[in-house]
ModelCIF file with pLDDT and N, C-alpha, C, O atoms, coordinates in Angstrom:
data_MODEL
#
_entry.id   MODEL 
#
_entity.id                         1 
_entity.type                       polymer 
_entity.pdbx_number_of_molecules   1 
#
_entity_poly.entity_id                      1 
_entity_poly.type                           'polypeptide(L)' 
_entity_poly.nstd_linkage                   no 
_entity_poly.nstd_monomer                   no 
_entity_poly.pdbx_seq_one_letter_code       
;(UNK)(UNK)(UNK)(UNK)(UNK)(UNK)(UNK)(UNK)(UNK)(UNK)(UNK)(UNK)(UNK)(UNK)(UNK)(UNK)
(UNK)(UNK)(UNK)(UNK)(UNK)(UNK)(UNK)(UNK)(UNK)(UNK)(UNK)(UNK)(UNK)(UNK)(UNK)(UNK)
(UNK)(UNK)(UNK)(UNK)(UNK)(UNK)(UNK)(UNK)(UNK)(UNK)(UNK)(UNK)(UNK)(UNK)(UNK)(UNK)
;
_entity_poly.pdbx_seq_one_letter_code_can   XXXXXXXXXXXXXXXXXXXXXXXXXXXXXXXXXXXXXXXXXXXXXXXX 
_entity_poly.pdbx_strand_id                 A 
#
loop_
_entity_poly_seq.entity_id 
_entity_poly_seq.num 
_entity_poly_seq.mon_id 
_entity_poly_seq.hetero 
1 1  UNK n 
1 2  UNK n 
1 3  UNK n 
1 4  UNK n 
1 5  UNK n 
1 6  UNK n 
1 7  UNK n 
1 8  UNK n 
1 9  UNK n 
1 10 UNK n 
1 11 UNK n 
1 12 UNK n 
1 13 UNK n 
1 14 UNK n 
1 15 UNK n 
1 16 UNK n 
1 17 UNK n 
1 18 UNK n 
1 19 UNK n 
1 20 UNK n 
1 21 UNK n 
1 22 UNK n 
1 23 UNK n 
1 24 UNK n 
1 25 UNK n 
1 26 UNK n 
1 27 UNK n 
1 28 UNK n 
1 29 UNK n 
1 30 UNK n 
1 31 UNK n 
1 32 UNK n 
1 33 UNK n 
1 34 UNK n 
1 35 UNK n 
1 36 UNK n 
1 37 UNK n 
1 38 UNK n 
1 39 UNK n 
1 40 UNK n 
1 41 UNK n 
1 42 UNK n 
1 43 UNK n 
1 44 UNK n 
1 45 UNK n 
1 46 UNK n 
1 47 UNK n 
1 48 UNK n 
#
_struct_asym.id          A 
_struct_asym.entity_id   1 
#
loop_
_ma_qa_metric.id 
_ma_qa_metric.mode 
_ma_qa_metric.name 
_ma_qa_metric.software_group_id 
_ma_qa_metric.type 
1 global pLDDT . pLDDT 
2 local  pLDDT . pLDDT 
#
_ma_qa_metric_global.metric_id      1 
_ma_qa_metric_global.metric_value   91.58 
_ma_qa_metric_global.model_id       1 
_ma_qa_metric_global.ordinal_id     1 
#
loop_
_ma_qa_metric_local.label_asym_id 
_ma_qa_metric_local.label_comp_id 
_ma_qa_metric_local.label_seq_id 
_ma_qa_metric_local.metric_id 
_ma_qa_metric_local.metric_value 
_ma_qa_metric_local.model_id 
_ma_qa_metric_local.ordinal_id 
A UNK 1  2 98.00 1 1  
A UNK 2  2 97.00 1 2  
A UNK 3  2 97.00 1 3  
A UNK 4  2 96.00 1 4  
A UNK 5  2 95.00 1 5  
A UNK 6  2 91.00 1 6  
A UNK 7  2 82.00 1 7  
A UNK 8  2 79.00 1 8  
A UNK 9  2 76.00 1 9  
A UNK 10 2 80.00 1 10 
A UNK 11 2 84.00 1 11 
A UNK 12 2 89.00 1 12 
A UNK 13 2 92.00 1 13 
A UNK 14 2 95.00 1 14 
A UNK 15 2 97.00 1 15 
A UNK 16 2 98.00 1 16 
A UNK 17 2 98.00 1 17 
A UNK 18 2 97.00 1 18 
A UNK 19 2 97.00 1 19 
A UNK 20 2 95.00 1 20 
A UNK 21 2 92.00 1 21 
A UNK 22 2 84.00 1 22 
A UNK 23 2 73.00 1 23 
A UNK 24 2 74.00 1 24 
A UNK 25 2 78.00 1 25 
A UNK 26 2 80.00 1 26 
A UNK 27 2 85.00 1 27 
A UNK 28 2 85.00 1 28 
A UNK 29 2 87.00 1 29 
A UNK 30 2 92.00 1 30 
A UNK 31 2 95.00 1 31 
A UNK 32 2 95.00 1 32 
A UNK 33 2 94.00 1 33 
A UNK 34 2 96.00 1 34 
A UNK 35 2 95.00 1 35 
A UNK 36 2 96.00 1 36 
A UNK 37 2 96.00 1 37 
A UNK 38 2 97.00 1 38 
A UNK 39 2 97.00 1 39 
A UNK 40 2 98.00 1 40 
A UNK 41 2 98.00 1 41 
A UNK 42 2 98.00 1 42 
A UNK 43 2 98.00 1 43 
A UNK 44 2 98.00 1 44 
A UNK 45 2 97.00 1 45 
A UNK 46 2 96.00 1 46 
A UNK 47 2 95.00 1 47 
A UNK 48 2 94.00 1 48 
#
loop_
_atom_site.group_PDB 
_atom_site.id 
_atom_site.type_symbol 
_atom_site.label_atom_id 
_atom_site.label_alt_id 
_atom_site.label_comp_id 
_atom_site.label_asym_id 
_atom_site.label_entity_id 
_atom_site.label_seq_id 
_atom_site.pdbx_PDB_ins_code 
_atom_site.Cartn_x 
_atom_site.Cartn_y 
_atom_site.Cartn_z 
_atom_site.occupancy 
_atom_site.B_iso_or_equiv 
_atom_site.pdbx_formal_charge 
_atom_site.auth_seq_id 
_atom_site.auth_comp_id 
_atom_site.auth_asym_id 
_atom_site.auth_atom_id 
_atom_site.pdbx_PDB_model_num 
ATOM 1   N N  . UNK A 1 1  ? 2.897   0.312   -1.173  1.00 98.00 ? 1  UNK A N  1 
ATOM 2   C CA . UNK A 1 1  ? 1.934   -0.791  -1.223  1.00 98.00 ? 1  UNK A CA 1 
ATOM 3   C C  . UNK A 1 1  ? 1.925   -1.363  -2.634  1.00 98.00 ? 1  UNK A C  1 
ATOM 4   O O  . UNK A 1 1  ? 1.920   -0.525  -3.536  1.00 98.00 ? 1  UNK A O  1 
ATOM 5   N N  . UNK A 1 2  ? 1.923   -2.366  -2.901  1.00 97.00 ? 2  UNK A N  1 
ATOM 6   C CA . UNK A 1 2  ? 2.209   -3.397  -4.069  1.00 97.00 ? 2  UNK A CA 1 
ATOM 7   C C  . UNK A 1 2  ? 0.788   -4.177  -3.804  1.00 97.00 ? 2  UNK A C  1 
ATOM 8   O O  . UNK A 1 2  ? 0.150   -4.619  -2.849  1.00 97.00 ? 2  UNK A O  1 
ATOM 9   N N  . UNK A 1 3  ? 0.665   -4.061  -5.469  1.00 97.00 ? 3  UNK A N  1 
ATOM 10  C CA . UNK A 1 3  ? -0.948  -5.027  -5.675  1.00 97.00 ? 3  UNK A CA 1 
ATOM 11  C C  . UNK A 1 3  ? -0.496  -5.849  -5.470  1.00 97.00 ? 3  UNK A C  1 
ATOM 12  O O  . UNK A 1 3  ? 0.644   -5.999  -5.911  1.00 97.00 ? 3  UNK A O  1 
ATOM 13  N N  . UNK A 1 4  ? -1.170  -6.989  -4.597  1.00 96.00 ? 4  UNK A N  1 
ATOM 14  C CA . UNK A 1 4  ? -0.318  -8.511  -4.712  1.00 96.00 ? 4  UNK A CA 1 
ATOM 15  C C  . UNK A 1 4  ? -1.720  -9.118  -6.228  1.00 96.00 ? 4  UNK A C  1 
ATOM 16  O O  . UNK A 1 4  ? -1.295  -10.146 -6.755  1.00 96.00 ? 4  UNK A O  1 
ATOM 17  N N  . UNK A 1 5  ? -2.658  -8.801  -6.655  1.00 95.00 ? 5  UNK A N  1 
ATOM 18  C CA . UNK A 1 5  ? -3.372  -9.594  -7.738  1.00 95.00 ? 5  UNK A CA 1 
ATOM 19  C C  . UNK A 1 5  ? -2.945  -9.451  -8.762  1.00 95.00 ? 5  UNK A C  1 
ATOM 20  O O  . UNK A 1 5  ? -3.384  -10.120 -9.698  1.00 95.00 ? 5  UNK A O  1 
ATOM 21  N N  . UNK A 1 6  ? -1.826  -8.424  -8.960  1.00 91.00 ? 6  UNK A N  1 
ATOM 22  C CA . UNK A 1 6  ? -0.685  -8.339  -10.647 1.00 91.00 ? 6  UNK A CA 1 
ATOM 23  C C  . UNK A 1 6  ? -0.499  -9.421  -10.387 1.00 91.00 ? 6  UNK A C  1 
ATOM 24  O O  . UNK A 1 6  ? -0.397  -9.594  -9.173  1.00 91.00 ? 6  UNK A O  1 
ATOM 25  N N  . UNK A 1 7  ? -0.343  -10.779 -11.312 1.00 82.00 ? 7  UNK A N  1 
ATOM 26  C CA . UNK A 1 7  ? 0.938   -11.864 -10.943 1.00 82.00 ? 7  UNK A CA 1 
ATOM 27  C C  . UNK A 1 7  ? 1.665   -12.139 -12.044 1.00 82.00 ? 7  UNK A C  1 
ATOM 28  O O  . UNK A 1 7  ? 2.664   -12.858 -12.059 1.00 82.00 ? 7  UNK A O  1 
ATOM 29  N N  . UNK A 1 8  ? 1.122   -11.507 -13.092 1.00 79.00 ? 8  UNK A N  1 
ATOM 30  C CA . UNK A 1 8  ? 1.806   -11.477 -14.324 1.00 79.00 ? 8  UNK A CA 1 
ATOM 31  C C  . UNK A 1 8  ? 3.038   -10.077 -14.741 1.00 79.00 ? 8  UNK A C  1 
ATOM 32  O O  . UNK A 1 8  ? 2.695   -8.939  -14.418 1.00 79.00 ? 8  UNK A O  1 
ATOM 33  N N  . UNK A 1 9  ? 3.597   -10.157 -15.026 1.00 76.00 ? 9  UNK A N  1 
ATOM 34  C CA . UNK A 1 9  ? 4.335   -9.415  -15.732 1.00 76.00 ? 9  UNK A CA 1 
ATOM 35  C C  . UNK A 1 9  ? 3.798   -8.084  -16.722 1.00 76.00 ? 9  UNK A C  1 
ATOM 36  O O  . UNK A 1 9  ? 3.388   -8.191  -17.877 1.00 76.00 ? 9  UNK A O  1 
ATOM 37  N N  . UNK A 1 10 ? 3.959   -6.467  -15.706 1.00 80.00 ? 10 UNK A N  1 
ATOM 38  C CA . UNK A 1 10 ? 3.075   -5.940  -16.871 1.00 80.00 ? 10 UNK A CA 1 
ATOM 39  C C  . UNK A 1 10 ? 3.942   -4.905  -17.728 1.00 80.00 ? 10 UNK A C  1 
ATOM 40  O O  . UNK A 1 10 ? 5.086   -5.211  -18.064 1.00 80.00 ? 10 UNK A O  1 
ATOM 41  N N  . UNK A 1 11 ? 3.567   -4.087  -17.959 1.00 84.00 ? 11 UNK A N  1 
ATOM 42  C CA . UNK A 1 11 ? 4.504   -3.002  -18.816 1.00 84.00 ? 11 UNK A CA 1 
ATOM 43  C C  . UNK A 1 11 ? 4.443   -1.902  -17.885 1.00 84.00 ? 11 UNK A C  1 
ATOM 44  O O  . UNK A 1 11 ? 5.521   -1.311  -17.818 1.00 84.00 ? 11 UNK A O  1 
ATOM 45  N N  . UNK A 1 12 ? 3.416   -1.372  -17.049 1.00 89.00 ? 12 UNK A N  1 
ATOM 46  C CA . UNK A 1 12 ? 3.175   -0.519  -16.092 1.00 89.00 ? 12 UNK A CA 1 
ATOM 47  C C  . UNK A 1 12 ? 2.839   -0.699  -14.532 1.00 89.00 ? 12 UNK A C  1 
ATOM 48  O O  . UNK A 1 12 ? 1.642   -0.489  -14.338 1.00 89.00 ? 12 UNK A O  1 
ATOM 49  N N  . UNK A 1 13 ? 3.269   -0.898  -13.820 1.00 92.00 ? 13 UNK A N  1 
ATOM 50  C CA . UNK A 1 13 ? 3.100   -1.079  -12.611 1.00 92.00 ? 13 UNK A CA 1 
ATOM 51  C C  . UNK A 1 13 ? 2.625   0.171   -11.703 1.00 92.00 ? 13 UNK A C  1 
ATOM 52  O O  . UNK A 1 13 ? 3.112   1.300   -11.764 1.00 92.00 ? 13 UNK A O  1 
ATOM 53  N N  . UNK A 1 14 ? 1.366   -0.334  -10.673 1.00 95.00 ? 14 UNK A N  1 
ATOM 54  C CA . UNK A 1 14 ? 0.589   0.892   -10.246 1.00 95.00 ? 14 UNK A CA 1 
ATOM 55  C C  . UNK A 1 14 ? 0.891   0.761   -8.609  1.00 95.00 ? 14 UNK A C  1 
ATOM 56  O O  . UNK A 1 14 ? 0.654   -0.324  -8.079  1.00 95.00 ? 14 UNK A O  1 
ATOM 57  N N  . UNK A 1 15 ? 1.347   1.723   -7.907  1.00 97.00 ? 15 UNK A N  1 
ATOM 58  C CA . UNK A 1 15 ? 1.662   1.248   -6.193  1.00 97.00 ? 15 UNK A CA 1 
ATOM 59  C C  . UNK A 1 15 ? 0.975   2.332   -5.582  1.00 97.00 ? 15 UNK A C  1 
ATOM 60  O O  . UNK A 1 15 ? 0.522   3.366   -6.074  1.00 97.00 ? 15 UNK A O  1 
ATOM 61  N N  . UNK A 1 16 ? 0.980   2.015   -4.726  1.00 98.00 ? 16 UNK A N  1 
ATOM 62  C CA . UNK A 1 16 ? 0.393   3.397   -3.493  1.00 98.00 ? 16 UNK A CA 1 
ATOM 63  C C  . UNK A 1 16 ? 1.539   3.387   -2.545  1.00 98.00 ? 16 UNK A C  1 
ATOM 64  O O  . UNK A 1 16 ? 1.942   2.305   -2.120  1.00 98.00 ? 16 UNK A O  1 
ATOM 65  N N  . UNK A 1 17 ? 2.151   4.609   -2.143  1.00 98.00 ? 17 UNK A N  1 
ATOM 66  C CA . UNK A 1 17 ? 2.872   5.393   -1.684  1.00 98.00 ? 17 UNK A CA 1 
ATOM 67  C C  . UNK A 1 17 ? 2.369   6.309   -0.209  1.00 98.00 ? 17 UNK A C  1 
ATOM 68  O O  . UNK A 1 17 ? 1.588   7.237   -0.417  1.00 98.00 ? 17 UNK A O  1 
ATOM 69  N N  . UNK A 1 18 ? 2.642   6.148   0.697   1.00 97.00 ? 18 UNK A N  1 
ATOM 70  C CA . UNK A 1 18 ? 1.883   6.932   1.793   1.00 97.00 ? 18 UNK A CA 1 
ATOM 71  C C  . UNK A 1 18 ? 2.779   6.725   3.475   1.00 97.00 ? 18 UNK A C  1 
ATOM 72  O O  . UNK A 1 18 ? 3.978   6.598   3.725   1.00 97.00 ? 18 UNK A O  1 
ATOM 73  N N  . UNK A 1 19 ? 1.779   6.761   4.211   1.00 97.00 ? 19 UNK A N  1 
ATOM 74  C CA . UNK A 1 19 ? 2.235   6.727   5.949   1.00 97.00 ? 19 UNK A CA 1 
ATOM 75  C C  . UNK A 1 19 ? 1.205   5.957   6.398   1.00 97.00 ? 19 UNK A C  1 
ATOM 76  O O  . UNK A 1 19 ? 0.297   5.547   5.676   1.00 97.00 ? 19 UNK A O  1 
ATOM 77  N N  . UNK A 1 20 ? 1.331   5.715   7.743   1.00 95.00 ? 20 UNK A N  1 
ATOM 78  C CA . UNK A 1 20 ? 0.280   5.538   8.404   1.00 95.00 ? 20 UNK A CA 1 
ATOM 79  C C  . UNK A 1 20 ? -0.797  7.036   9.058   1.00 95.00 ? 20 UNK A C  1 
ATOM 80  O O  . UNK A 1 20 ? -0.130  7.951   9.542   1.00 95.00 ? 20 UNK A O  1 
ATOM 81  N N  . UNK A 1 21 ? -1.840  7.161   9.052   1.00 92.00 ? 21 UNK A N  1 
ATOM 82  C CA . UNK A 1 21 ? -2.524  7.904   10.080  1.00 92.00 ? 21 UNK A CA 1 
ATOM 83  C C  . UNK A 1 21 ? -3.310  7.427   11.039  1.00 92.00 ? 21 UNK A C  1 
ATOM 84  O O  . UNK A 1 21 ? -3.806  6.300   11.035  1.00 92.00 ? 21 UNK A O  1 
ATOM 85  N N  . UNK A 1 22 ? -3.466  8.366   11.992  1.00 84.00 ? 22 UNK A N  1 
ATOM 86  C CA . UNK A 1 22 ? -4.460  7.874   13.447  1.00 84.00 ? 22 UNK A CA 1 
ATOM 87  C C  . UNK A 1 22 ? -5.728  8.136   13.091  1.00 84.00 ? 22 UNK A C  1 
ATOM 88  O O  . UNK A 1 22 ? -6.655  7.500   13.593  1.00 84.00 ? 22 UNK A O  1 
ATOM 89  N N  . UNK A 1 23 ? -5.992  9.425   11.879  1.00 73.00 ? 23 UNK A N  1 
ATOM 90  C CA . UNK A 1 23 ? -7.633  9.448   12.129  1.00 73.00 ? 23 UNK A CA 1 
ATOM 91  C C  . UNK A 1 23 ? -8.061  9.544   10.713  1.00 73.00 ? 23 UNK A C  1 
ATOM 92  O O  . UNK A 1 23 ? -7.077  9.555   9.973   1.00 73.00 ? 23 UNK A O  1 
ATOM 93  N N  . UNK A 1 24 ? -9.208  9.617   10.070  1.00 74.00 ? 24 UNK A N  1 
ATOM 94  C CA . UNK A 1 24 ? -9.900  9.853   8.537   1.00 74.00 ? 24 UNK A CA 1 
ATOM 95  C C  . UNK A 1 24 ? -10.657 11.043  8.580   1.00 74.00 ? 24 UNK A C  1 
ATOM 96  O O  . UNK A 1 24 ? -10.937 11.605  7.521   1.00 74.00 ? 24 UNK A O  1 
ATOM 97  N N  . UNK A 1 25 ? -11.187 11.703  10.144  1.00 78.00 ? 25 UNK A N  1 
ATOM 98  C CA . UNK A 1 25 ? -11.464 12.939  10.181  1.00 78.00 ? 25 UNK A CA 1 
ATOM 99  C C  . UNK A 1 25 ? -11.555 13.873  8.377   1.00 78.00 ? 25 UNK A C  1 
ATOM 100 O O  . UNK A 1 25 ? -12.650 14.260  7.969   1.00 78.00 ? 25 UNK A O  1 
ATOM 101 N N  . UNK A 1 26 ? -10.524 14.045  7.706   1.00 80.00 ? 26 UNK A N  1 
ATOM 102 C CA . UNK A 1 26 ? -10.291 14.265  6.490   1.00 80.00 ? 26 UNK A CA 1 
ATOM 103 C C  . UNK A 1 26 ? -9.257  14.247  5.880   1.00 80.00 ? 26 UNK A C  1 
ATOM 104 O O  . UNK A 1 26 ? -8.164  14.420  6.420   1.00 80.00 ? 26 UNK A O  1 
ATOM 105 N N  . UNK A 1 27 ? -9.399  14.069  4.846   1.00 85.00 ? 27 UNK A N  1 
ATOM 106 C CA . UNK A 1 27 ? -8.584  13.850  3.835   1.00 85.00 ? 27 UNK A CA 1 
ATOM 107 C C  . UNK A 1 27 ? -7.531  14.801  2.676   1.00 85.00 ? 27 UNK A C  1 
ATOM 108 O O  . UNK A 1 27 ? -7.906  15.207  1.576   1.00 85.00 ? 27 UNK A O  1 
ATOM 109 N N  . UNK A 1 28 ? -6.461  14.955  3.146   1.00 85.00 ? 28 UNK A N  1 
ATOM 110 C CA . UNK A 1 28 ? -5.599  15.708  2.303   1.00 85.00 ? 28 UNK A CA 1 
ATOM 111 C C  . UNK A 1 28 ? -5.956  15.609  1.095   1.00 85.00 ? 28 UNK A C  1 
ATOM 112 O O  . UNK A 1 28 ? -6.128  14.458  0.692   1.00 85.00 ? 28 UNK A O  1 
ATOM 113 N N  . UNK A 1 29 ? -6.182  16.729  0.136   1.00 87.00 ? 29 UNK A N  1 
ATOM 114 C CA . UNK A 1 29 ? -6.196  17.270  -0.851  1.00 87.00 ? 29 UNK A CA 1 
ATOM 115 C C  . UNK A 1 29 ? -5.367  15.618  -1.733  1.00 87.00 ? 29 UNK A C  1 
ATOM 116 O O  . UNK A 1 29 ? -4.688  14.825  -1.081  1.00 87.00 ? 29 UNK A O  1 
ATOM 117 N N  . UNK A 1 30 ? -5.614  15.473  -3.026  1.00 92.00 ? 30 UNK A N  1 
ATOM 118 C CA . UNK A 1 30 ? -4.808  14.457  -3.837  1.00 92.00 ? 30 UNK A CA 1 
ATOM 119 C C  . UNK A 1 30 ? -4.664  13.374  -3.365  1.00 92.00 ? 30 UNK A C  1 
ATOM 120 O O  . UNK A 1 30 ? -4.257  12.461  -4.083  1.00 92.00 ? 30 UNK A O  1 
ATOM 121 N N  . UNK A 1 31 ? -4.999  13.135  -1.822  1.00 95.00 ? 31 UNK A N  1 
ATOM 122 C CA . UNK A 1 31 ? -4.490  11.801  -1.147  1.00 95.00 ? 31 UNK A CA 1 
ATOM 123 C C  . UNK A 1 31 ? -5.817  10.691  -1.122  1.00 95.00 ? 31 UNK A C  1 
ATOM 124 O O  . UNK A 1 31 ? -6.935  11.200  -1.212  1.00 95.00 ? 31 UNK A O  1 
ATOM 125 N N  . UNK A 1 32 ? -5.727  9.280   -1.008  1.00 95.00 ? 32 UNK A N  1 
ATOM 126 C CA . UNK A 1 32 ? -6.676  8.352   -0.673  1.00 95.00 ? 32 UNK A CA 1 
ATOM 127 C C  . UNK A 1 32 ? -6.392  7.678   0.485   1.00 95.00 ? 32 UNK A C  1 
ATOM 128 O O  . UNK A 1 32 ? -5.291  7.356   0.933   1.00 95.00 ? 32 UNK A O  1 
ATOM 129 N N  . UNK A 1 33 ? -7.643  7.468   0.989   1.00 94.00 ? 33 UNK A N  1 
ATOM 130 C CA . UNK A 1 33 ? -7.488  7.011   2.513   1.00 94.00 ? 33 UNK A CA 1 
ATOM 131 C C  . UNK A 1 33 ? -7.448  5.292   1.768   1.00 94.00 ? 33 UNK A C  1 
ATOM 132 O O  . UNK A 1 33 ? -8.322  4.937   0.979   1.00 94.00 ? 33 UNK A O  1 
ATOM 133 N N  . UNK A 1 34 ? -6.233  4.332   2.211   1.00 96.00 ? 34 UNK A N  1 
ATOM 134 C CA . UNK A 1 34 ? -6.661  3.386   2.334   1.00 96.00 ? 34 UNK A CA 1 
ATOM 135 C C  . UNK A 1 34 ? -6.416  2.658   3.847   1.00 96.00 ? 34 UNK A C  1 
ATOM 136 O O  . UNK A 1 34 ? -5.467  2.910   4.589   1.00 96.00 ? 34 UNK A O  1 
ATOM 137 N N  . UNK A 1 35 ? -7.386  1.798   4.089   1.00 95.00 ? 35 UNK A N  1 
ATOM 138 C CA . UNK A 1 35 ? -8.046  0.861   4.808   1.00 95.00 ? 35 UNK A CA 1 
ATOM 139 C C  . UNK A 1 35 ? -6.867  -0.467  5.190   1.00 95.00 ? 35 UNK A C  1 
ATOM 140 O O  . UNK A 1 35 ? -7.673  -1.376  4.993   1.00 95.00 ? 35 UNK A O  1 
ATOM 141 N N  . UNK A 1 36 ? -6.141  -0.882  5.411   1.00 96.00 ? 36 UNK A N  1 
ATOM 142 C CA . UNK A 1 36 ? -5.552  -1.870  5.496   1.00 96.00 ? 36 UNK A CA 1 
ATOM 143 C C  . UNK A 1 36 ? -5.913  -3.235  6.784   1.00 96.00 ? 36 UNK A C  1 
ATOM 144 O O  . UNK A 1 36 ? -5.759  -3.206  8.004   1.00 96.00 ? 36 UNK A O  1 
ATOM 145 N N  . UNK A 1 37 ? -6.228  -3.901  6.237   1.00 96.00 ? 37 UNK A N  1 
ATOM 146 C CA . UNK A 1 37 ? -7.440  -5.084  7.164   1.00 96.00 ? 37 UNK A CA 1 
ATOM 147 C C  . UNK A 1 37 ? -6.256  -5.804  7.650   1.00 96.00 ? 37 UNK A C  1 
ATOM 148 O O  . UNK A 1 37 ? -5.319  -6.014  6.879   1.00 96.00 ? 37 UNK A O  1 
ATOM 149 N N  . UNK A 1 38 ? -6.225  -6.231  8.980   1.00 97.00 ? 38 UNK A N  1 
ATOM 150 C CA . UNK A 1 38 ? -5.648  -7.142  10.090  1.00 97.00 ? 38 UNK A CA 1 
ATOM 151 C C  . UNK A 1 38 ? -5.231  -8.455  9.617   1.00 97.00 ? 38 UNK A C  1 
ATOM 152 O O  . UNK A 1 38 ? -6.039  -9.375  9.745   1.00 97.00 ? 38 UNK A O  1 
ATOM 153 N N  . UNK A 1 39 ? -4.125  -8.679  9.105   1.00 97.00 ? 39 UNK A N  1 
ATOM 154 C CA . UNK A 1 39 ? -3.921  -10.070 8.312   1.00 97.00 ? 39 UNK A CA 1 
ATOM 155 C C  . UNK A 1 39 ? -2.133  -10.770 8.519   1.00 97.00 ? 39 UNK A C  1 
ATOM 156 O O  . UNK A 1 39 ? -1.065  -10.264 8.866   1.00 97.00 ? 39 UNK A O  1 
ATOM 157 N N  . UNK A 1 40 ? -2.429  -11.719 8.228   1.00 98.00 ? 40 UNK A N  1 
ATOM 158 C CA . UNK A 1 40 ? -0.908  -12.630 8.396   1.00 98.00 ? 40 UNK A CA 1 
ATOM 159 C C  . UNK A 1 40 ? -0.285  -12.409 6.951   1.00 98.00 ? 40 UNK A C  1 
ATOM 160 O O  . UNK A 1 40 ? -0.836  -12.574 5.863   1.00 98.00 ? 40 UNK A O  1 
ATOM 161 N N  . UNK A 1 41 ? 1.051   -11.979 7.237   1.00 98.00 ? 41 UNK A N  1 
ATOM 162 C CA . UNK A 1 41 ? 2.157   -11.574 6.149   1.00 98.00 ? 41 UNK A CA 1 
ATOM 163 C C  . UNK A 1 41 ? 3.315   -12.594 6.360   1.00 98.00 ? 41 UNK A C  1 
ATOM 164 O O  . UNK A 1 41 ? 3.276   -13.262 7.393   1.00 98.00 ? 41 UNK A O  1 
ATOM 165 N N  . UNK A 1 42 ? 4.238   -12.762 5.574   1.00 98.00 ? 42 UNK A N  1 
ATOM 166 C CA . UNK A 1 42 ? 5.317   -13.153 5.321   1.00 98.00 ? 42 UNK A CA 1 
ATOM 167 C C  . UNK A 1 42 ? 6.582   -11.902 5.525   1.00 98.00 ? 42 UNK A C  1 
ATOM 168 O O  . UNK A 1 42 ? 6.326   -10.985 4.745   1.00 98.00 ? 42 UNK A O  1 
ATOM 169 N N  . UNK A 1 43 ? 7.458   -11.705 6.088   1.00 98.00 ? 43 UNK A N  1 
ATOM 170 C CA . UNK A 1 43 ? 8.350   -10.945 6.317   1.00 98.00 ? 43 UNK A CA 1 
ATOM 171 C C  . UNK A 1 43 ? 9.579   -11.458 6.276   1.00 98.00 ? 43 UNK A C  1 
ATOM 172 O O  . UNK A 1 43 ? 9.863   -12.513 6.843   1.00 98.00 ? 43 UNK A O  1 
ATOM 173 N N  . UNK A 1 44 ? 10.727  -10.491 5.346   1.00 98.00 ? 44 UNK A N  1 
ATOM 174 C CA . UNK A 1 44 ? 11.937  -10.688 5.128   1.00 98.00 ? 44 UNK A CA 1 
ATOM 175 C C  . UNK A 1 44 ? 12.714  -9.042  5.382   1.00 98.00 ? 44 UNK A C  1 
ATOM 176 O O  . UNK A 1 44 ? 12.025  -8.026  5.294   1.00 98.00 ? 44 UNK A O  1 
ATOM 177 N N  . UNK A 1 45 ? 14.012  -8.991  5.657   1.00 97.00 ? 45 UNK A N  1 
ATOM 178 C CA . UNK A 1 45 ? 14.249  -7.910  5.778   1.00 97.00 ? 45 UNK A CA 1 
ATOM 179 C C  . UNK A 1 45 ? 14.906  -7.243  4.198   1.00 97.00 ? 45 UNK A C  1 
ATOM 180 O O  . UNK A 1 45 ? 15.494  -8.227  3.752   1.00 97.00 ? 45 UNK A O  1 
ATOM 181 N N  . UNK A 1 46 ? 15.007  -6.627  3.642   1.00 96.00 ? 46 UNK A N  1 
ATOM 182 C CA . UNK A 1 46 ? 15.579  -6.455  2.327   1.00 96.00 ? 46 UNK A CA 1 
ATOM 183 C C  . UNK A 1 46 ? 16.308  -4.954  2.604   1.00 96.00 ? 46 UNK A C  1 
ATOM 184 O O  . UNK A 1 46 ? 15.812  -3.846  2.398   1.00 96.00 ? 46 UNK A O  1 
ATOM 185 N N  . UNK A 1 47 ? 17.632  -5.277  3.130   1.00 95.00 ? 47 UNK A N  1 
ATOM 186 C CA . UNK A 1 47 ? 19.112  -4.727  3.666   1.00 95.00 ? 47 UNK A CA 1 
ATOM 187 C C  . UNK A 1 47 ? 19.974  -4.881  2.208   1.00 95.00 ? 47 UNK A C  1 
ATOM 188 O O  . UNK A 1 47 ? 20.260  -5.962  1.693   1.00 95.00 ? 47 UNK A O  1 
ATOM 189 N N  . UNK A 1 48 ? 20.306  -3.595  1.689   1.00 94.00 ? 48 UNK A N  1 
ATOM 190 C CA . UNK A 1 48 ? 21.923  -3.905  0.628   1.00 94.00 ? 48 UNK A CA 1 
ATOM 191 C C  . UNK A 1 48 ? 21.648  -3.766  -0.406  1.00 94.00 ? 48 UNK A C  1 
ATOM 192 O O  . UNK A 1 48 ? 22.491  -3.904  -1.292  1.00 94.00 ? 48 UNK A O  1 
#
C-alpha cells in the first residue's frame, strides 16, 4: 500500500505491506488492521 498524499519527492518512503483478511476478531502481534473503503482506482498491469 502506497500513500497516495506523498506527492512530493521524499528521502524516506513509508508503505504498508500485508494480505487481505476475512475477520478483525484479533489482531496479530506487530500487525495493523487497515480498513480499505470501496472506491474507483485506475489499473495498469506492471509485467517485466
Amino acid at each position: 500500500f502506497i500513500p497516495q498524499w506523498v506527492t512530493e519527492p521524499i528521502d524516506e518512503l513509508e508503505l504498508l505491506v500485508g494480505v487481505k483478511i476475512d475477520s478483525t476478531d484479533r489482531t496479530p502481534a506487530g500487525l495493523q488492521i487497515l480498513k480499505v473503503p470501496a472506491r474507483t482506482y485506475v489499473s495498469v498491469p506492471a509485467r517485466g
